[in-house]
C-alpha atoms as a PDB file:
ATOM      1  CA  UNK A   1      -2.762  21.773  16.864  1.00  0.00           C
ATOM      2  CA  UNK A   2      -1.230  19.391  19.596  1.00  0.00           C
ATOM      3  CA  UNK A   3       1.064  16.795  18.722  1.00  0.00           C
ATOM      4  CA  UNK A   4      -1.351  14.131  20.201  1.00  0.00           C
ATOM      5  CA  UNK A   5      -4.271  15.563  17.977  1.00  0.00           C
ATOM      6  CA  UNK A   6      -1.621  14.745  15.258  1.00  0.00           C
ATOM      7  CA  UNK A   7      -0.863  11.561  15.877  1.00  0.00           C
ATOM      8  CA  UNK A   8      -4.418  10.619  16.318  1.00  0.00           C
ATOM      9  CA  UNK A   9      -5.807  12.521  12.607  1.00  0.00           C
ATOM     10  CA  UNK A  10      -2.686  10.765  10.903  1.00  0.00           C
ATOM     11  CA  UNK A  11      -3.975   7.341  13.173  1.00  0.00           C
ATOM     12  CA  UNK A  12      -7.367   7.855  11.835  1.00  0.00           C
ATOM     13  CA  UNK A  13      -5.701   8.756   7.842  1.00  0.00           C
ATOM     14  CA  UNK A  14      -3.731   5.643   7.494  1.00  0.00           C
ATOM     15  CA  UNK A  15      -6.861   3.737   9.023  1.00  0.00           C
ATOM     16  CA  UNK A  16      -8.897   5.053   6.329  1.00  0.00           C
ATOM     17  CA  UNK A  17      -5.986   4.725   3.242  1.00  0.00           C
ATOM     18  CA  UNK A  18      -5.703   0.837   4.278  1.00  0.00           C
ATOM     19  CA  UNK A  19      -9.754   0.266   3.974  1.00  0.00           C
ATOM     20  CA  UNK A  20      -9.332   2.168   0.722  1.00  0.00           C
ATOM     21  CA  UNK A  21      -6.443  -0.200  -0.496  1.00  0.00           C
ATOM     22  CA  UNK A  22      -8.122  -2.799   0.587  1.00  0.00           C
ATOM     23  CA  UNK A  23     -11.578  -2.134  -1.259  1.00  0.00           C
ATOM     24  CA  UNK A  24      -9.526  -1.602  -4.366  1.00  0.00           C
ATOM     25  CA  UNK A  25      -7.916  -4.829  -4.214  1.00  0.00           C
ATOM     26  CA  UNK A  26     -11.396  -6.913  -3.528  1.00  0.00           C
ATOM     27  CA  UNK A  27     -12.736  -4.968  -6.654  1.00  0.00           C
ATOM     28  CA  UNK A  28      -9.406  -5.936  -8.840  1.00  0.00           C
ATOM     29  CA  UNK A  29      -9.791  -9.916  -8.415  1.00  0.00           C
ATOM     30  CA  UNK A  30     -10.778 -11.729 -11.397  1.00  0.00           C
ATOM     31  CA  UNK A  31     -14.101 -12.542  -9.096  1.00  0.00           C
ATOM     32  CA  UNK A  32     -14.777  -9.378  -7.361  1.00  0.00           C
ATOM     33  CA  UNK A  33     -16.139  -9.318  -3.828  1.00  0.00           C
ATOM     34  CA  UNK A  34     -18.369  -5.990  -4.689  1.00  0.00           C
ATOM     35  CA  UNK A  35     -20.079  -6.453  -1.215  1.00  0.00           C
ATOM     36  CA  UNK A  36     -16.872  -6.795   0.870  1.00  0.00           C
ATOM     37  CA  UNK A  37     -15.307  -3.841  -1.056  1.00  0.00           C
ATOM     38  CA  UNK A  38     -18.543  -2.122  -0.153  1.00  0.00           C
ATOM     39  CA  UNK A  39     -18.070  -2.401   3.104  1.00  0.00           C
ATOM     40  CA  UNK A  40     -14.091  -1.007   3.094  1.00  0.00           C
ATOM     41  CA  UNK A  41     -15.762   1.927   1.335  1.00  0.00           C
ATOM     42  CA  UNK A  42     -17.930   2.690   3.961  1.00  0.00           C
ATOM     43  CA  UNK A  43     -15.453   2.004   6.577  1.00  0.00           C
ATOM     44  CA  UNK A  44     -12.799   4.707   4.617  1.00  0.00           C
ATOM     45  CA  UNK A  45     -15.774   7.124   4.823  1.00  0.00           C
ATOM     46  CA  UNK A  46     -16.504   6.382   8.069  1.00  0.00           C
ATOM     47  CA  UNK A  47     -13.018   6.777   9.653  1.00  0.00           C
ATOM     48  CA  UNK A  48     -12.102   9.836   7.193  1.00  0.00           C
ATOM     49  CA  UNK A  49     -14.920  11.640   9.245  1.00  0.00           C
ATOM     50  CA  UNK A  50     -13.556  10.718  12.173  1.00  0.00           C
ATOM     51  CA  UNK A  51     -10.481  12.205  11.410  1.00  0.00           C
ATOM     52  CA  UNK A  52     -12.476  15.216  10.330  1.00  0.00           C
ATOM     53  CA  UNK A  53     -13.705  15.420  14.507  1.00  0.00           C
ATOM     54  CA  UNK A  54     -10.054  15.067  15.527  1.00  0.00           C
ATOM     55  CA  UNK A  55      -9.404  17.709  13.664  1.00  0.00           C
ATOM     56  CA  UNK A  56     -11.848  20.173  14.038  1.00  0.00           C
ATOM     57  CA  UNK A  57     -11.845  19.786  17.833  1.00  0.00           C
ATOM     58  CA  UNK A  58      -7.794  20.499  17.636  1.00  0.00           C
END
């Protein structure tokens, strides 16, 4: 795999790891945002597949 499809699937990780974090934080609050954390969920899916098309067309 090239370096640049690298740095792009780690881009794409990272991306994904900080909408996880942050979905994990909304649901830790003493009022959970369910909806917001929702949303990071779908966004870590989203981007994880992403990475999934850098990868595969590596």
């Amino acid at each position: 795999m090239d370096e640049a499809k690298v740095q792009e699937t780690r881009a794409w990780l990272t991306k994904a790891f900080h909408d996880l974090e942050s979905a994990e934080w909304l649901l830790a609050r003493s009022d959970p945002l369910r909806e917001a954390a929702a949303f990071h969920c779908q966004q870590t899916a989203e981007k994880a597949l992403k990475e999934g098309g850098c990868y595969e067309r590596a």
